[in-house]
N, C-alpha and C. Protein backbone atom coordinates (compact mmCIF):
# COMPACT_ATOMS: atom_id res chain seq x y z
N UNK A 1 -33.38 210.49 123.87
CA UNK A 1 -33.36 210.04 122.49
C UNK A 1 -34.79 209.69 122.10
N UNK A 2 -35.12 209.99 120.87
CA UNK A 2 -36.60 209.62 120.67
C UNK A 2 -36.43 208.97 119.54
N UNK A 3 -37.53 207.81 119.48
CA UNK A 3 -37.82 207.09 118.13
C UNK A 3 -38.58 207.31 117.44
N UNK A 4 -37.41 207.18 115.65
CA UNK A 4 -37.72 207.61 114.94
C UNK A 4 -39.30 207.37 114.19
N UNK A 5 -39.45 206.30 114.43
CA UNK A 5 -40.60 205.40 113.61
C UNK A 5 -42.31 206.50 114.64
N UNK A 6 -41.96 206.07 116.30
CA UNK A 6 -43.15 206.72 116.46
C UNK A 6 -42.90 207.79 117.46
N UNK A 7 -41.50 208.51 117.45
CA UNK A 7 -41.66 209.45 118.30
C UNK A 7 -41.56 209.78 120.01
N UNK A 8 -42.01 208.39 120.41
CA UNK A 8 -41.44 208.24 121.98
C UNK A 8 -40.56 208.63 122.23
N UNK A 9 -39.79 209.02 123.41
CA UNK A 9 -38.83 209.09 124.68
C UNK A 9 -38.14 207.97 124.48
N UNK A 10 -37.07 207.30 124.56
CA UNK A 10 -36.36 206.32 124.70
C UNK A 10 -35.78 206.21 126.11
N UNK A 11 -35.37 205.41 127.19
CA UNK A 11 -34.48 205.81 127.89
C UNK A 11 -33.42 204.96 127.22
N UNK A 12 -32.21 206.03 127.64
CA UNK A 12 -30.85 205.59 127.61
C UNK A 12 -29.54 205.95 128.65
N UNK A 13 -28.93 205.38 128.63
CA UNK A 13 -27.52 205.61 129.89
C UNK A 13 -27.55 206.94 129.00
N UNK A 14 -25.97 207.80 129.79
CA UNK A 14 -25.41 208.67 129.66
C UNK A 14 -24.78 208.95 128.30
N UNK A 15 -24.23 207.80 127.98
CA UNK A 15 -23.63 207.74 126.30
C UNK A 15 -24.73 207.66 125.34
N UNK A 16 -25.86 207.61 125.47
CA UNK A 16 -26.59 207.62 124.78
C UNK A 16 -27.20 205.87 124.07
N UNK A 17 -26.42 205.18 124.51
CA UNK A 17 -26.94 203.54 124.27
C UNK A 17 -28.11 203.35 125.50
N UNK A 18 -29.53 202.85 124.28
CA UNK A 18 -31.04 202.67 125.07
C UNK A 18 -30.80 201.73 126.27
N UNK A 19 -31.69 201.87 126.98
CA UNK A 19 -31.51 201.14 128.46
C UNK A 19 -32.52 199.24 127.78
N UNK A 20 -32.08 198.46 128.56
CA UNK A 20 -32.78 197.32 127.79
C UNK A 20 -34.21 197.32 128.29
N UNK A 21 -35.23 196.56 127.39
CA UNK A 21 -35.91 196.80 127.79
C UNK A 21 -36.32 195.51 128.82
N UNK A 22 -37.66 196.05 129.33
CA UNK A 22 -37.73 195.17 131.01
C UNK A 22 -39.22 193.65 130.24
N UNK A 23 -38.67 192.58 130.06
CA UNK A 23 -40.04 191.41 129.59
C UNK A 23 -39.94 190.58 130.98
N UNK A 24 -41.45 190.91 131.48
CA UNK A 24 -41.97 189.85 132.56
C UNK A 24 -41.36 188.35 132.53
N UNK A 25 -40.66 187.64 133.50
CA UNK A 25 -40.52 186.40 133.62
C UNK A 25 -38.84 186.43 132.94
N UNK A 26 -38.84 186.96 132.36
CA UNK A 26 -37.27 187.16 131.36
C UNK A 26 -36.15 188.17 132.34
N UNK A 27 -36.55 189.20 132.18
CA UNK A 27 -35.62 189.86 132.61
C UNK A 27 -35.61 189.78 134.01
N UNK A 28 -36.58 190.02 134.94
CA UNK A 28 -35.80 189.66 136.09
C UNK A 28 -37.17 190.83 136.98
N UNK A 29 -36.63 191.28 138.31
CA UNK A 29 -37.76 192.36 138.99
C UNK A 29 -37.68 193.61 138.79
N UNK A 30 -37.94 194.22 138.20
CA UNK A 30 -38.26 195.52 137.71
C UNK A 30 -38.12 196.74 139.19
N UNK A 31 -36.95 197.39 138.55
CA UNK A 31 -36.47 198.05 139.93
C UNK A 31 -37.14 199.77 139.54
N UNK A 32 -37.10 200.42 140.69
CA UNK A 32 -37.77 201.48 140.55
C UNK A 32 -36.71 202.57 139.71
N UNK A 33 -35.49 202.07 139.58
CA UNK A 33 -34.43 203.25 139.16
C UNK A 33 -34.72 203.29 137.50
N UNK A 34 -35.36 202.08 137.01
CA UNK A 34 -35.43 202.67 135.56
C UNK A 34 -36.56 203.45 135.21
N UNK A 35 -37.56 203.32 135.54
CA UNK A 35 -38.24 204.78 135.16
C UNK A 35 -37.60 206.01 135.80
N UNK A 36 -36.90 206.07 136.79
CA UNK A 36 -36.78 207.23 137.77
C UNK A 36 -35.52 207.67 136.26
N UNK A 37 -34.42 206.76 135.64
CA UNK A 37 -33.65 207.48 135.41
C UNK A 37 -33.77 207.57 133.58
N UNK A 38 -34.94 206.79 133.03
CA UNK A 38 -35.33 207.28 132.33
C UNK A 38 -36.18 208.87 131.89
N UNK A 39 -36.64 208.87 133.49
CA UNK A 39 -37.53 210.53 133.51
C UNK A 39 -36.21 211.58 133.49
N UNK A 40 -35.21 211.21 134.06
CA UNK A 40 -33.56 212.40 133.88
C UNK A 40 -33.84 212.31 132.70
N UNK A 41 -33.46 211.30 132.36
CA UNK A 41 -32.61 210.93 131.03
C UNK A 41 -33.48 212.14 129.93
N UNK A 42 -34.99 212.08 130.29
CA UNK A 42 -35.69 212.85 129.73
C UNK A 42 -36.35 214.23 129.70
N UNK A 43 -35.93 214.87 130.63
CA UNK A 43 -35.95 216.07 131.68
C UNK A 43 -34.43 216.86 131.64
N UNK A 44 -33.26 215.90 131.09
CA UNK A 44 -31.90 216.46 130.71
C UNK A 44 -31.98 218.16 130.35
N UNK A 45 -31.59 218.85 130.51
CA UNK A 45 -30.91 220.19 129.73
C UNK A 45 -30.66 219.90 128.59
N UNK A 46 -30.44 220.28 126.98
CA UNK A 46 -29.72 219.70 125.78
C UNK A 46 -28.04 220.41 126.45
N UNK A 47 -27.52 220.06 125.86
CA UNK A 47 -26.10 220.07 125.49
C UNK A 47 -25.69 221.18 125.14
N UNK A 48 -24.33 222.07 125.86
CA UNK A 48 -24.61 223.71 124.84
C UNK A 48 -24.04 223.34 124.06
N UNK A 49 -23.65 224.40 122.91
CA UNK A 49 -23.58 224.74 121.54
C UNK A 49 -21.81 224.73 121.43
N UNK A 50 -21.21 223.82 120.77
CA UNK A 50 -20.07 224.69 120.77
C UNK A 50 -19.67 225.88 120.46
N UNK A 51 -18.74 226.78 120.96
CA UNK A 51 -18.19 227.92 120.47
C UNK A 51 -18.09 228.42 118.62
N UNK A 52 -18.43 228.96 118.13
CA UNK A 52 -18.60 229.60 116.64
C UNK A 52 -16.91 229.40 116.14
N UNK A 53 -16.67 229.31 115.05
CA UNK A 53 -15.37 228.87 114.71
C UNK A 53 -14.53 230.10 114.27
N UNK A 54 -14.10 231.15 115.42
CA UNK A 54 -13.53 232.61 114.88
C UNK A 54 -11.86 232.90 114.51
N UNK A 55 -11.03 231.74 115.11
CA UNK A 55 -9.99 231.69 114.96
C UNK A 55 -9.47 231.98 113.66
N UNK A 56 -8.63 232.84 113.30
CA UNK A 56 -8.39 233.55 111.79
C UNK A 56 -7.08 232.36 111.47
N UNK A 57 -6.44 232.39 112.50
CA UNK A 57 -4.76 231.44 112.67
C UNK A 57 -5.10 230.12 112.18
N UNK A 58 -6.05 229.16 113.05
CA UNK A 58 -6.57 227.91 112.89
C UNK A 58 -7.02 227.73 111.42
N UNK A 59 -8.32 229.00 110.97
CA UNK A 59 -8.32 228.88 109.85
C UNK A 59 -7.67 228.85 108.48
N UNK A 60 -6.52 230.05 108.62
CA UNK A 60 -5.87 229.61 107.62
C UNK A 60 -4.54 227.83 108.04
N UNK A 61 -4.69 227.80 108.82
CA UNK A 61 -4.10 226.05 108.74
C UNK A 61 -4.58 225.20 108.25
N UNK A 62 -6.04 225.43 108.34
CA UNK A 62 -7.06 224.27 107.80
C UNK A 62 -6.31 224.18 106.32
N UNK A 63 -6.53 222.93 106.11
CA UNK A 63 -6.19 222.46 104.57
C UNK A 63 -7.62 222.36 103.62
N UNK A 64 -6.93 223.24 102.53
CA UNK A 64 -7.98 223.63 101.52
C UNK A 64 -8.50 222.15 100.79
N UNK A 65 -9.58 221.62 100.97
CA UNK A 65 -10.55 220.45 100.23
C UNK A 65 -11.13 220.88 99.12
N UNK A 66 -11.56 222.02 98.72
CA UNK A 66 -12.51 222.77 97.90
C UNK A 66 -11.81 222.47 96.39
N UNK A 67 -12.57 221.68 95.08
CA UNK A 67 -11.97 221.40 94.24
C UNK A 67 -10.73 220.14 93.70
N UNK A 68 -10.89 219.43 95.02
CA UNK A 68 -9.52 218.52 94.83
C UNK A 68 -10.17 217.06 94.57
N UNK A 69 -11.46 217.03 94.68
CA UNK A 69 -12.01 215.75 94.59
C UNK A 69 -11.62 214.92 92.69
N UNK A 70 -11.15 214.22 92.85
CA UNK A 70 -10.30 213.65 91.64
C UNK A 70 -9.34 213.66 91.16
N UNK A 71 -8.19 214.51 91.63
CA UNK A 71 -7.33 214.43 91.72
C UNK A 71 -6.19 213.53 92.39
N UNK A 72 -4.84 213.17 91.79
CA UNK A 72 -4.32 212.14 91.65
C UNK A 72 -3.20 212.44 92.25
N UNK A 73 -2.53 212.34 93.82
CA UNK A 73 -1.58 212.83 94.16
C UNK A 73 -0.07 212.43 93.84
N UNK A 74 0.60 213.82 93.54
CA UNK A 74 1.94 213.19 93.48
C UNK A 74 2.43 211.97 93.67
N UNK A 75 3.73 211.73 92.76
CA UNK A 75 4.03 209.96 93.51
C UNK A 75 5.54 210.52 94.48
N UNK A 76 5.66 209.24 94.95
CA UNK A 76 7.66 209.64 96.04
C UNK A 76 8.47 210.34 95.14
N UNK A 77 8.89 210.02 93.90
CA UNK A 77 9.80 210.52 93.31
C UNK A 77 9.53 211.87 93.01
N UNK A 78 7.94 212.15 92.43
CA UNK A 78 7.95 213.69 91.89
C UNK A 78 7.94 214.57 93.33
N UNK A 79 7.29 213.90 94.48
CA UNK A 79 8.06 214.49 95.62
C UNK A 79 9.32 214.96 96.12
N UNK A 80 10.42 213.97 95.69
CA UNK A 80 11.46 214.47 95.96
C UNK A 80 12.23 215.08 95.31
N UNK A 81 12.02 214.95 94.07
CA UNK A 81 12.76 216.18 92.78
C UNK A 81 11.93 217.46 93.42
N UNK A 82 10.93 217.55 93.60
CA UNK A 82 10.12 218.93 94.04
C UNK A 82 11.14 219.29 95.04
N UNK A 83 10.85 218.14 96.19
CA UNK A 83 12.39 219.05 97.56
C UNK A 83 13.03 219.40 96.84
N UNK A 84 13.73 218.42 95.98
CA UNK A 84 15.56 218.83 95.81
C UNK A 84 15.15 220.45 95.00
N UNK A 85 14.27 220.86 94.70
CA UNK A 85 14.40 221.95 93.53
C UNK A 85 14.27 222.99 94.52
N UNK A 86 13.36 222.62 95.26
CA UNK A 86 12.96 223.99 96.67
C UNK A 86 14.33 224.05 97.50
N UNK A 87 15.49 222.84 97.56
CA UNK A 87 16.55 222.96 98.26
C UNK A 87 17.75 224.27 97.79
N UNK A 88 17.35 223.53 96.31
CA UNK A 88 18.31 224.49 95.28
C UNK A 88 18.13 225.86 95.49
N UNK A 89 17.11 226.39 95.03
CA UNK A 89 16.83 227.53 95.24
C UNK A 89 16.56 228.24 96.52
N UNK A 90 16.35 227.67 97.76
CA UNK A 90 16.66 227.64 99.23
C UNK A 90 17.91 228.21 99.45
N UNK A 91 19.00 227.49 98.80
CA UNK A 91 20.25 226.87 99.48
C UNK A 91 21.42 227.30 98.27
N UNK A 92 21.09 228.38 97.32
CA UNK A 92 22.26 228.35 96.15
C UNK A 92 23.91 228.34 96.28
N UNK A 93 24.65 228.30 97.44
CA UNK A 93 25.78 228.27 98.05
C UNK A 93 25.80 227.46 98.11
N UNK A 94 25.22 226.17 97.78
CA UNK A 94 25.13 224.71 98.28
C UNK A 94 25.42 223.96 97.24
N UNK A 95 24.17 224.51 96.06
CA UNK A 95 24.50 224.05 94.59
C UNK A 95 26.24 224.53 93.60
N UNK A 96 26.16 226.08 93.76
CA UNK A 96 27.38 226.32 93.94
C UNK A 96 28.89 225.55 94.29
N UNK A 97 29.01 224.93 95.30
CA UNK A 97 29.73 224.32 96.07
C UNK A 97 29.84 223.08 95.15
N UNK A 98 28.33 222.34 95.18
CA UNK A 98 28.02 221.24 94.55
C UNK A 98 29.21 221.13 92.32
N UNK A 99 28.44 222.50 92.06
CA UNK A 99 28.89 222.54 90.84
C UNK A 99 30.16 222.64 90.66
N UNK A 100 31.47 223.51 91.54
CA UNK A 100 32.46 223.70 91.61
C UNK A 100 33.52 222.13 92.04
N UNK A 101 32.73 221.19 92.55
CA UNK A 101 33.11 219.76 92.82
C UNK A 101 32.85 219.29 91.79
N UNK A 102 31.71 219.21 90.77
CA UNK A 102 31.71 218.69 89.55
C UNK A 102 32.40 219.43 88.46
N UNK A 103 32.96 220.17 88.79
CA UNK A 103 33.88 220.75 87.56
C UNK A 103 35.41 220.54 87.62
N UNK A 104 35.52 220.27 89.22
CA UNK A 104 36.65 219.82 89.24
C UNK A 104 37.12 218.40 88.86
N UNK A 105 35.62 217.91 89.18
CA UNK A 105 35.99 216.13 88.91
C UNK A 105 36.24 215.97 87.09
N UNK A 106 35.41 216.77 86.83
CA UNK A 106 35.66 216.88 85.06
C UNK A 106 36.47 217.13 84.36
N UNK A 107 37.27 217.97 85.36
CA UNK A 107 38.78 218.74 84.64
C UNK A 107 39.39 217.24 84.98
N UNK A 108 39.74 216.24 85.93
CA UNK A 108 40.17 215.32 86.39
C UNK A 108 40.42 214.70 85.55
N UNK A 109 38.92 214.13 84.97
CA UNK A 109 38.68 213.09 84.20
C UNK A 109 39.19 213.59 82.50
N UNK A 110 39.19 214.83 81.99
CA UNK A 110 39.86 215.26 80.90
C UNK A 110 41.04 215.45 80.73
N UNK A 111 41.49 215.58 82.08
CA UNK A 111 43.57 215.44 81.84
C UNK A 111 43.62 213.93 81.88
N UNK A 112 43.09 213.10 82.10
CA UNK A 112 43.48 211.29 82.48
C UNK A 112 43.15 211.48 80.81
N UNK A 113 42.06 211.48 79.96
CA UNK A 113 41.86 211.27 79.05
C UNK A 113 42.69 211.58 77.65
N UNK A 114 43.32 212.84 78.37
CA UNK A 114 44.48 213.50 77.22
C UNK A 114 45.49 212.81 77.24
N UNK A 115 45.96 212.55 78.84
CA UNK A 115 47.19 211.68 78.77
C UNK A 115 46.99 210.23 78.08
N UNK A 116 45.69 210.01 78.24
CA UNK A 116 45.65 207.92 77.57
C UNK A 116 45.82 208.45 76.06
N UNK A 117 45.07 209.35 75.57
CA UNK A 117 45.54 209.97 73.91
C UNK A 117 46.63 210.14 73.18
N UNK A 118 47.55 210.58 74.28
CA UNK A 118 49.10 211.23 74.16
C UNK A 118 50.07 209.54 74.38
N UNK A 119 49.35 208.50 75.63
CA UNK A 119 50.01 207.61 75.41
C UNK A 119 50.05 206.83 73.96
N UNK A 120 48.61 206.70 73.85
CA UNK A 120 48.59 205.74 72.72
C UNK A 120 49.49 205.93 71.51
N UNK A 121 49.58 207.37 71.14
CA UNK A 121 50.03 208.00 69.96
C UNK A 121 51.36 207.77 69.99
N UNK A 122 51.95 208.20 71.20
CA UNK A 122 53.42 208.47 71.58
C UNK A 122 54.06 206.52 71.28
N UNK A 123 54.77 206.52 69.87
CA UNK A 123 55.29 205.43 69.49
C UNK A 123 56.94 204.94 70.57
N UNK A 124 57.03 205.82 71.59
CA UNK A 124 58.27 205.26 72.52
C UNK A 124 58.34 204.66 73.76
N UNK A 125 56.52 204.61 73.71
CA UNK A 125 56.60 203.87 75.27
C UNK A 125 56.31 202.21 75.08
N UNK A 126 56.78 201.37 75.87
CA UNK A 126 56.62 199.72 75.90
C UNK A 126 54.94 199.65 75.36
N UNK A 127 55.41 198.05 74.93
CA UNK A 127 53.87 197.42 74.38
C UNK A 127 53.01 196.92 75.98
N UNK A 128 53.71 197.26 76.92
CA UNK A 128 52.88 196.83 78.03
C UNK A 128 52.55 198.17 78.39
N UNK A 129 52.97 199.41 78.21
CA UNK A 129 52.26 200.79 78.89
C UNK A 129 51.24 200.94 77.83
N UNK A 130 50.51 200.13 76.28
CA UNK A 130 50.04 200.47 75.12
C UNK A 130 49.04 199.44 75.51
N UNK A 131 49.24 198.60 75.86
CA UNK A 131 48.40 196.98 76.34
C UNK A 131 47.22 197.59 76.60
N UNK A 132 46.37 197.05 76.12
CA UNK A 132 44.40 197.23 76.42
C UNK A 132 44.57 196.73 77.43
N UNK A 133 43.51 197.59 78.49
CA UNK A 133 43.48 196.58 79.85
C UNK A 133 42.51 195.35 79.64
N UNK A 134 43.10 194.82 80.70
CA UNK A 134 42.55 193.33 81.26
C UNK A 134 40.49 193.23 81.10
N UNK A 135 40.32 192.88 80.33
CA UNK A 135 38.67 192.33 80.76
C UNK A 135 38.49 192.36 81.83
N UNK A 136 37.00 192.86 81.95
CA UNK A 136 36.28 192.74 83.65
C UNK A 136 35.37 191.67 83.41
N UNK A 137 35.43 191.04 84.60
CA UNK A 137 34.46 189.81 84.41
C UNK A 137 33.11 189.93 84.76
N UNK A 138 32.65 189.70 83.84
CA UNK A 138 30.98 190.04 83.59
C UNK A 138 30.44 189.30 84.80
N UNK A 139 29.66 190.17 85.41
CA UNK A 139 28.78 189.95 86.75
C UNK A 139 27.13 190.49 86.69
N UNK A 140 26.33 189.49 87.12
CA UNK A 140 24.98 189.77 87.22
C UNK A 140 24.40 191.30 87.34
N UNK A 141 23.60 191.69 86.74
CA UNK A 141 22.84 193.08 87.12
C UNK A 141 21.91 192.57 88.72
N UNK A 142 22.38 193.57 89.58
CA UNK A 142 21.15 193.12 90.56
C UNK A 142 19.72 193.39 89.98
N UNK A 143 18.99 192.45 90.19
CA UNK A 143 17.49 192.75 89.75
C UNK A 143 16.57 193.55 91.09
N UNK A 144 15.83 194.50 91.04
CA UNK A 144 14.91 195.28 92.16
C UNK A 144 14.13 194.32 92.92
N UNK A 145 14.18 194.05 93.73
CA UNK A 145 12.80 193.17 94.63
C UNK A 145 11.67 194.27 94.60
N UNK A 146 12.20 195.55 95.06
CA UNK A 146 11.10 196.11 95.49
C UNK A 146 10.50 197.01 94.83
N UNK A 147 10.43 196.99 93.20
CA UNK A 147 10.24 198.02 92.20
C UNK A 147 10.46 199.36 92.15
N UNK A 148 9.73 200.45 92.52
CA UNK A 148 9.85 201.66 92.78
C UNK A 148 10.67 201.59 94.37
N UNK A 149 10.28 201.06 95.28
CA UNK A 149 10.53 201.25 96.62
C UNK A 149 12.02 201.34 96.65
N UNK A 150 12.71 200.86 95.92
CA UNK A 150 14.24 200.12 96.14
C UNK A 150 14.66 201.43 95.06
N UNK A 151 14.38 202.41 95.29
CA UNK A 151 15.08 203.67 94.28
C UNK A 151 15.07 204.33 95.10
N UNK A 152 14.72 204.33 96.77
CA UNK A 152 15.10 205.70 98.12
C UNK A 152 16.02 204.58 98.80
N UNK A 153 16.89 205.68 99.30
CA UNK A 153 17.87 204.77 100.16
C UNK A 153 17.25 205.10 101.43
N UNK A 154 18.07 204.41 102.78
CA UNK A 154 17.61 204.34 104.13
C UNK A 154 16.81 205.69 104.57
N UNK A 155 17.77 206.81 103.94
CA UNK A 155 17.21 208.38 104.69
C UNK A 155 16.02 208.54 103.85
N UNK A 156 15.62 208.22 102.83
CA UNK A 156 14.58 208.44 101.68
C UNK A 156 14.93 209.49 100.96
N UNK A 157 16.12 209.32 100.51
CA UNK A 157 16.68 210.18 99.00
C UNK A 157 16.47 209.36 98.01
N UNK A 158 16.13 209.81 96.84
CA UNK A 158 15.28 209.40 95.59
C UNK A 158 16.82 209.22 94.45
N UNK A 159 17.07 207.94 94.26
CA UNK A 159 18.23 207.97 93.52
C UNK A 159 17.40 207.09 91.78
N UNK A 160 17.30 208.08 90.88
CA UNK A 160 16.59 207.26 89.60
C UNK A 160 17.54 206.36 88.50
């Protein structure tokens, strides 16, 4: 290692941290191994070169940096609408499946609705099959502790 200011030789260990230096009365008796292994230290071979970077595979893995400086990355949620959309179109037997369950639940919910129509109208059934139901008793909204965080459940599905 040489210094910068005037250029000398430095000695240093193997890692490259300088050897201390030797002050009369302070440090102690001056043994013959530090010049001997300062002269290695300085007589060393350099270091070879690593290998040139030819790998075509490695390279395209590398992740592209070029242009991204300021940019503002996605947040969790636009992450996971992105999955769910790459799932969809992945997976259309899935959505399929999915839609054919929501159409059934809909047909469900439109025959219950015809029949409460048909009850109300129909003047021969009792004032208790006509009776408004019972009040629900008003209960607190849970409030979020954890703002955004508390919108993924355990697996980290994004429920908005």
């Amino acid at each position: 290692v040489c210094d910068r200011l005037t250029g000398d030789k430095i000695a240093c260990t193997a890692k490259g941290k300088p050897l201390p230096k030797f002050k009369p009365g302070v440090s102690g008796v001056v043994k013959a191994q530090v010049p001997s292994s300062a002269s290695a230290v300085a007589n060393d071979p350099p270091s070879p070169r690593p290998p040139p970077f030819d790998d075509d595979e490695a390279r395209s893995r590398r992740t592209q940096t070029k242009g991204r400086f300021g940019i503002i990355p996605p947040t969790e949620a636009e992450l996971c609408m992105r999955k769910r959309g790459r799932l969809r179109l992945m997976y259309p037997e899935r959505e399929a499946l999915a839609e054919a369950r929501d159409q059934a639940f809909r047909a469900k919910v439109e025959e219950s609705h015809r029949n409460m129509r048909a009850a109300d109208t129909n003047p021969g059934l009792s004032a208790a099959a006509r009776a408004p139901p019972k009040p629900q008793r008003k209960t607190k909204a849970l409030k979020s502790l954890g703002g955004d965080r508390s919108r993924f459940t355990a697996n980290m599905i994004y429920r908005p």
